[in-house]
C-alpha atoms as a PDB file:
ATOM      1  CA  UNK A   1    -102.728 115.650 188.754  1.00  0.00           C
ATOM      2  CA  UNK A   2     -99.476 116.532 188.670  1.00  0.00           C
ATOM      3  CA  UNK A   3     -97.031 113.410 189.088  1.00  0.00           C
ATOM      4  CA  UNK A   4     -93.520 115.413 188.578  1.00  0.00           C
ATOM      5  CA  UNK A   5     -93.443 117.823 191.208  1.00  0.00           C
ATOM      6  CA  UNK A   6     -90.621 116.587 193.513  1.00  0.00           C
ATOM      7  CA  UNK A   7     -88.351 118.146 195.385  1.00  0.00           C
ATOM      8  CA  UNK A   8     -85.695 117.004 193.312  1.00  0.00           C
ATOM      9  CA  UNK A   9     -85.582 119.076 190.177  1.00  0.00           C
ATOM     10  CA  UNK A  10     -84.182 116.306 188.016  1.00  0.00           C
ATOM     11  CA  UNK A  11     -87.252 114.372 188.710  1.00  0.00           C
ATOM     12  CA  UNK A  12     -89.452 116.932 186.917  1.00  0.00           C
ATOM     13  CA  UNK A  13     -91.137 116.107 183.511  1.00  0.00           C
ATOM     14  CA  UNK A  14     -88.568 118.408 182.019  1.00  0.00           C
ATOM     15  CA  UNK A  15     -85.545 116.840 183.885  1.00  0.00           C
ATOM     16  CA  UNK A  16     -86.778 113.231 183.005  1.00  0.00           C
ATOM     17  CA  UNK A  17     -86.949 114.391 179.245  1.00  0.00           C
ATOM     18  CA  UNK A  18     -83.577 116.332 178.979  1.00  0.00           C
ATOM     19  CA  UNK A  19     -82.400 112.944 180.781  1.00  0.00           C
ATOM     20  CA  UNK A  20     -83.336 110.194 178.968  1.00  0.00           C
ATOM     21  CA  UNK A  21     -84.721 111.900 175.385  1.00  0.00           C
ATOM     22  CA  UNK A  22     -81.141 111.185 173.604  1.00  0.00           C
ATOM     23  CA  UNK A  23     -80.157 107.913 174.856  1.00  0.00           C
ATOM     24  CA  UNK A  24     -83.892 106.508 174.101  1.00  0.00           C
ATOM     25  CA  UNK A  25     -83.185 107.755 170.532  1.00  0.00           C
ATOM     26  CA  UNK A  26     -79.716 106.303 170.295  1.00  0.00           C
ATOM     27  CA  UNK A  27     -81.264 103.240 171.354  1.00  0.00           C
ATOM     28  CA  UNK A  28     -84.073 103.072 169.230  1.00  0.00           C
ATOM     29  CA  UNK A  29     -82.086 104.314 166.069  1.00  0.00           C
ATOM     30  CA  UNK A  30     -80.657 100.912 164.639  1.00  0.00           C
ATOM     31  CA  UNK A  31     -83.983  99.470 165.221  1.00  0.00           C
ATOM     32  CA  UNK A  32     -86.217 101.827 163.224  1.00  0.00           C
ATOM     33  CA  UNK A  33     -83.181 103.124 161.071  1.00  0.00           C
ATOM     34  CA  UNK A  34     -84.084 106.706 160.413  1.00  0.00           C
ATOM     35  CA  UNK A  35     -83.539 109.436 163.075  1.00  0.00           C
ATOM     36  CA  UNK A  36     -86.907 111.524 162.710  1.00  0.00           C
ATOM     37  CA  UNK A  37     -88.747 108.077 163.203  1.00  0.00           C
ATOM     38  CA  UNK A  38     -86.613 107.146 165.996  1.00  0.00           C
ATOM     39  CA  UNK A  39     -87.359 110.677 167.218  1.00  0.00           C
ATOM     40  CA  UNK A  40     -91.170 110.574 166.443  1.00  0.00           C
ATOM     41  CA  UNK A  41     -91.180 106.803 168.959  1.00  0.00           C
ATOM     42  CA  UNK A  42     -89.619 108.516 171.736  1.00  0.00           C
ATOM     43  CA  UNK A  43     -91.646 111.429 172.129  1.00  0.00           C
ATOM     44  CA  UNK A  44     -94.800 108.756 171.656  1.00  0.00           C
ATOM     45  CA  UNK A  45     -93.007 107.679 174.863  1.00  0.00           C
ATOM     46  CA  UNK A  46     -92.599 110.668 176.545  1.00  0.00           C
ATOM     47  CA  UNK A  47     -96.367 111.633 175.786  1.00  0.00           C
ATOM     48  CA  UNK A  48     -97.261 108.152 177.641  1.00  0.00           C
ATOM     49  CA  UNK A  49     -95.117 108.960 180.633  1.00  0.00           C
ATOM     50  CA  UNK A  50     -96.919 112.085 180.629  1.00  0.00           C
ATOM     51  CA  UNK A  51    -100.669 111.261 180.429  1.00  0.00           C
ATOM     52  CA  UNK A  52    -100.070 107.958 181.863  1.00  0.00           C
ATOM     53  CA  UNK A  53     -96.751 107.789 184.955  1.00  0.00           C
ATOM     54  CA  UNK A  54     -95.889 104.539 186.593  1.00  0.00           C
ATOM     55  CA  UNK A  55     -96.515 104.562 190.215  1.00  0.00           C
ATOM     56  CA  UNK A  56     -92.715 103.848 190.550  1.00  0.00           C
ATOM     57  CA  UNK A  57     -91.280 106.824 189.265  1.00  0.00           C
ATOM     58  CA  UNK A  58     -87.519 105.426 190.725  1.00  0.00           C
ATOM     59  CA  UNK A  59     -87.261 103.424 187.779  1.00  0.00           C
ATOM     60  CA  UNK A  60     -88.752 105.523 185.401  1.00  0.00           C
ATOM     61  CA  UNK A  61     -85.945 104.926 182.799  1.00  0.00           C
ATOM     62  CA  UNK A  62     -86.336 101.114 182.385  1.00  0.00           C
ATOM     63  CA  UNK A  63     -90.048 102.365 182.118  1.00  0.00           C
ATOM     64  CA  UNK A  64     -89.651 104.374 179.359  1.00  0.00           C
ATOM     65  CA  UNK A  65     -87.060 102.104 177.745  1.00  0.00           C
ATOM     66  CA  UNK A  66     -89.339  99.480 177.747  1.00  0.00           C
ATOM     67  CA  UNK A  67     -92.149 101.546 176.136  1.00  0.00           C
ATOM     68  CA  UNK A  68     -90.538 103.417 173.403  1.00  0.00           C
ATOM     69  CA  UNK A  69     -88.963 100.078 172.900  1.00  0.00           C
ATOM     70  CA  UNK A  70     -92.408  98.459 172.351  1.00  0.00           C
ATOM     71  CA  UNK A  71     -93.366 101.218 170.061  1.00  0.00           C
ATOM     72  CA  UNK A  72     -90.517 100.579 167.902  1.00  0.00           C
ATOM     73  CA  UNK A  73     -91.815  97.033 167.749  1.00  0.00           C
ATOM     74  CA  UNK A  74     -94.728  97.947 167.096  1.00  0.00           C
ATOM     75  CA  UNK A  75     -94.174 100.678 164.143  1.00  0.00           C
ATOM     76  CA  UNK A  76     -92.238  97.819 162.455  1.00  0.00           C
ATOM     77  CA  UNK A  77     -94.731  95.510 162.457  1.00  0.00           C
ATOM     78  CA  UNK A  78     -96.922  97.977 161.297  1.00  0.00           C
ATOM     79  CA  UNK A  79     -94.944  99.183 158.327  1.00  0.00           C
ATOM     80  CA  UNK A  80     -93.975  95.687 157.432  1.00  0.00           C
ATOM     81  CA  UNK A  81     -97.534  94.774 156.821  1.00  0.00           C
ATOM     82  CA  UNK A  82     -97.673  98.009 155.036  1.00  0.00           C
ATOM     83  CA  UNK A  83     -95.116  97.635 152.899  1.00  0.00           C
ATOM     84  CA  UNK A  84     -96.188  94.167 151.626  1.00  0.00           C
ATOM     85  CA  UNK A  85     -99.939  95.488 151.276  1.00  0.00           C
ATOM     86  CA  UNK A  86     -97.806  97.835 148.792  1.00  0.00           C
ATOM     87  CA  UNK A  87     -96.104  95.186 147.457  1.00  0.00           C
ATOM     88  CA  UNK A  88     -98.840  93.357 146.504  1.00  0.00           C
ATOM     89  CA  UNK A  89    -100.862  96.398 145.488  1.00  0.00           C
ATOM     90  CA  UNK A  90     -98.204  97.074 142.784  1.00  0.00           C
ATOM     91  CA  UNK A  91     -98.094  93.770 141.454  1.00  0.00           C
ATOM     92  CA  UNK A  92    -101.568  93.768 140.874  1.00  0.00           C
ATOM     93  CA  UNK A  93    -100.743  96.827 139.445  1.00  0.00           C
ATOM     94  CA  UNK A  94     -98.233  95.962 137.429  1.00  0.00           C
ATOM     95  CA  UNK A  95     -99.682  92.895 136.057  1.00  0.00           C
ATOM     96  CA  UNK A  96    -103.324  94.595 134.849  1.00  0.00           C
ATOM     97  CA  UNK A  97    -100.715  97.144 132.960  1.00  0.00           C
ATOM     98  CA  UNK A  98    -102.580 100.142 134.454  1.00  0.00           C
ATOM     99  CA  UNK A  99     -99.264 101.500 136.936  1.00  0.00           C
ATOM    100  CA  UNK A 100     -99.838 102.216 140.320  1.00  0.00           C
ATOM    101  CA  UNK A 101    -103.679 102.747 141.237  1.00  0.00           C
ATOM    102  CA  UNK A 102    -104.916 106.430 142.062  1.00  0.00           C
ATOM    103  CA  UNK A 103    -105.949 108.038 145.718  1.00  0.00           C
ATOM    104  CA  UNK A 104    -109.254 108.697 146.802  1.00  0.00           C
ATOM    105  CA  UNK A 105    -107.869 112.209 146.407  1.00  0.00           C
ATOM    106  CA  UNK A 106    -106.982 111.984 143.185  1.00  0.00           C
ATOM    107  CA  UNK A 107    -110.409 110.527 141.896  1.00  0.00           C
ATOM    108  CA  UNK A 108    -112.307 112.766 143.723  1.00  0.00           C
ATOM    109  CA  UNK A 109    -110.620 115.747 142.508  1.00  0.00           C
ATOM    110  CA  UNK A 110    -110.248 114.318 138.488  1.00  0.00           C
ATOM    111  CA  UNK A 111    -114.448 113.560 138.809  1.00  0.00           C
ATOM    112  CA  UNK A 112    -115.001 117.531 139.865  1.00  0.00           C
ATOM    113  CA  UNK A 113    -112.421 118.968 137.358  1.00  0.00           C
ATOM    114  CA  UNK A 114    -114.440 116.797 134.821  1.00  0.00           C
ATOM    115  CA  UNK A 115    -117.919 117.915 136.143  1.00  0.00           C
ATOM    116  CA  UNK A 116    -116.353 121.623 135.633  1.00  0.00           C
ATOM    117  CA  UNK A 117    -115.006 121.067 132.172  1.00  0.00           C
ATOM    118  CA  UNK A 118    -118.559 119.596 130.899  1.00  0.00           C
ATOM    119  CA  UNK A 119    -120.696 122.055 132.725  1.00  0.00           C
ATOM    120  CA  UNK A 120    -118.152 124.920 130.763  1.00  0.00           C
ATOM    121  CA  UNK A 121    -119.048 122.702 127.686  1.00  0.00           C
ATOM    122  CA  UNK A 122    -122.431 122.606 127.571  1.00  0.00           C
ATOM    123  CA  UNK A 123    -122.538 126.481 128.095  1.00  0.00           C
ATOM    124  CA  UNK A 124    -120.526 126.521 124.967  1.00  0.00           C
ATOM    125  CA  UNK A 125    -122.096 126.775 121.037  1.00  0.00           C
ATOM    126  CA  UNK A 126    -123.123 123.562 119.507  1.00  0.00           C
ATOM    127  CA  UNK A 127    -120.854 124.571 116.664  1.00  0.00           C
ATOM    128  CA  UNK A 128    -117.553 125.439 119.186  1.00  0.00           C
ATOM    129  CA  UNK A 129    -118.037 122.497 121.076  1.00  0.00           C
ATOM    130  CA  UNK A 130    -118.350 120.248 118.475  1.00  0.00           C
ATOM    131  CA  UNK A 131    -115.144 121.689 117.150  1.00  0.00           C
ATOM    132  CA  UNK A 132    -113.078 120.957 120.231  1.00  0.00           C
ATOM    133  CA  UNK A 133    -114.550 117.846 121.013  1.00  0.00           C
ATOM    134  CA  UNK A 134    -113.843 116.653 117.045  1.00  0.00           C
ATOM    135  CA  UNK A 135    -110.060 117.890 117.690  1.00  0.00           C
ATOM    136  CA  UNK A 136    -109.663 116.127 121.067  1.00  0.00           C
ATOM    137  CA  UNK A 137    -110.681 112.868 119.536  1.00  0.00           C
ATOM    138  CA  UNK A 138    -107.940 113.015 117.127  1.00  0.00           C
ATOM    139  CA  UNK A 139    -109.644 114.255 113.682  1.00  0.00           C
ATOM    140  CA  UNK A 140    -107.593 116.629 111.481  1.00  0.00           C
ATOM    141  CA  UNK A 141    -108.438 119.657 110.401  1.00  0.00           C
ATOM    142  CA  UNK A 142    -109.807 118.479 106.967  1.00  0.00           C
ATOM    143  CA  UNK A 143    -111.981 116.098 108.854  1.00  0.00           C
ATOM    144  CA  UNK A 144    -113.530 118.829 111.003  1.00  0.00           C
ATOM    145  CA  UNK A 145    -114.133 120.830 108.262  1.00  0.00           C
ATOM    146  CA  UNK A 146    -115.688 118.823 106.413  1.00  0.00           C
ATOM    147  CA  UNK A 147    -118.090 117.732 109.433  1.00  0.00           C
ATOM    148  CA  UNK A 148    -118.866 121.127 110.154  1.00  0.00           C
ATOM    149  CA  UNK A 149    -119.277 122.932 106.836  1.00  0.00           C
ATOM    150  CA  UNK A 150    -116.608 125.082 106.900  1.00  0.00           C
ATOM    151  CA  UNK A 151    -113.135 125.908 105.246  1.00  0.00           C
ATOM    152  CA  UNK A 152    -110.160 124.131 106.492  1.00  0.00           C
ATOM    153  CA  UNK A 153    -108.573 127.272 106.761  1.00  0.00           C
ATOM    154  CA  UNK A 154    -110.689 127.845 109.486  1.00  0.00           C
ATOM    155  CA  UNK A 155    -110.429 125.525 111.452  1.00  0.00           C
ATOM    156  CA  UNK A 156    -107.611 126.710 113.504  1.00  0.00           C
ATOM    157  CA  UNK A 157    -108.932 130.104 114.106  1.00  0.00           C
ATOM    158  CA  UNK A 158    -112.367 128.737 115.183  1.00  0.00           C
ATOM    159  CA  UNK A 159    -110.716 125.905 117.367  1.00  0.00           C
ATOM    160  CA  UNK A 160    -108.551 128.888 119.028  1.00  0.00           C
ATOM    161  CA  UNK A 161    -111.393 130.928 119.552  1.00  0.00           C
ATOM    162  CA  UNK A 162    -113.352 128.007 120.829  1.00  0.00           C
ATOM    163  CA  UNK A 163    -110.616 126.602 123.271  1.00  0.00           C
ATOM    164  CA  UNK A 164    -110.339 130.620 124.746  1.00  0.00           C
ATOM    165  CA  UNK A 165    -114.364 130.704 124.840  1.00  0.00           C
ATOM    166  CA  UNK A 166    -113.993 127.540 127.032  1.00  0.00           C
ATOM    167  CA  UNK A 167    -111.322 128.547 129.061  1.00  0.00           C
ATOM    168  CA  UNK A 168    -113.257 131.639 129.921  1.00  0.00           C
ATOM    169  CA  UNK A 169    -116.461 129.876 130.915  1.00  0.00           C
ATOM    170  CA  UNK A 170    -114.642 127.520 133.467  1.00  0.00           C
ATOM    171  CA  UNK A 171    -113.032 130.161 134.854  1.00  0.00           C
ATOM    172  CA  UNK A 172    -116.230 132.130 135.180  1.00  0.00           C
ATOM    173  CA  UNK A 173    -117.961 128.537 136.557  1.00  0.00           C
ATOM    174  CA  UNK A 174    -115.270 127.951 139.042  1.00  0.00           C
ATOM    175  CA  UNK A 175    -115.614 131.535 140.376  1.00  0.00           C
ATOM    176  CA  UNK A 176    -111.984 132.375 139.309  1.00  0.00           C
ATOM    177  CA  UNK A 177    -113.110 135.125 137.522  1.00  0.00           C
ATOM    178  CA  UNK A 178    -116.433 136.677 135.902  1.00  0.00           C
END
């Protein structure tokens, strides 16, 4: 199928784009108000004249007027939904005081980095991770000490050695390095 071989070379694919490409985007411009979307819409177009030609290829400007046109309509409808599913998304938000609500992404990835961290944990000493775990919930050095039976002066060498013990093993668990 190939609807754009005429004899006339302007009524090529590649004539019809060079053609109408800019004055589509000119058009669609103060509609969608950014360039690359107005861009983006067009070439939607373009793809549609492609895959899908009228039969009436004399008129195949007010065709793909009328279609990129459309699109535009339809984009902003679209993100206007969007942005009010947004909209309301923050407020809810906003109002339960936790900020803006995470991605899948971000979930997904903070549950495995989690899963790493306690697997590099439990590989640890009772005694080390004990240590960092007592620091990371706040307690001073006096208070670890004295839960763990050892001089406050100590403490900060142990926790150091602890904290590079644990580094190492999720490293070595995440296949960084062995």
């Amino acid at each position: 199928m190939q609807p754009f071989m005429q004899k006339n070379p302007d009524d090529t694919f590649q004539g019809l784009f060079y053609r109408y490409y800019a004055p589509i985007v000119s058009r669609l411009l103060p509609l969608v108000g950014q360039k690359a979307t107005a861009e983006d819409i067009t070439q939607e177009a373009f793809l549609r004249l492609y895959r899908d030609p009228p039969d009436d290829l004399t008129r195949v400007g007010a065709w793909l007027n009328r279609v990129a046109v459309n699109l535009a309509y339809d984009y902003l409808r679209h993100e206007s939904v969007r942005s009010q599913r947004f909209a309301l998304e923050k407020r809810e938000a906003e109002s339960s005081g936790n900020g803006v609500y995470p991605s899948n992404e971000d979930v997904a990835f903070a549950n495995w980095e989690l899963e790493s961290v306690q697997r590099a944990l439990d590989k640890l000493s009772e005694r080390d991770r004990m240590a960092l775990l007592l620091k990371e919930q706040g307690y001073s050095y006096i208070e670890i000490a004295e839960r763990l039976d050892i001089q406050v002066s100590s403490v900060g060498t142990m926790l150091a050695r602890a904290g590079d013990r644990l580094k190492k093993q999720y490293f070595t668990e995440e296949g960084i390095y062995s």
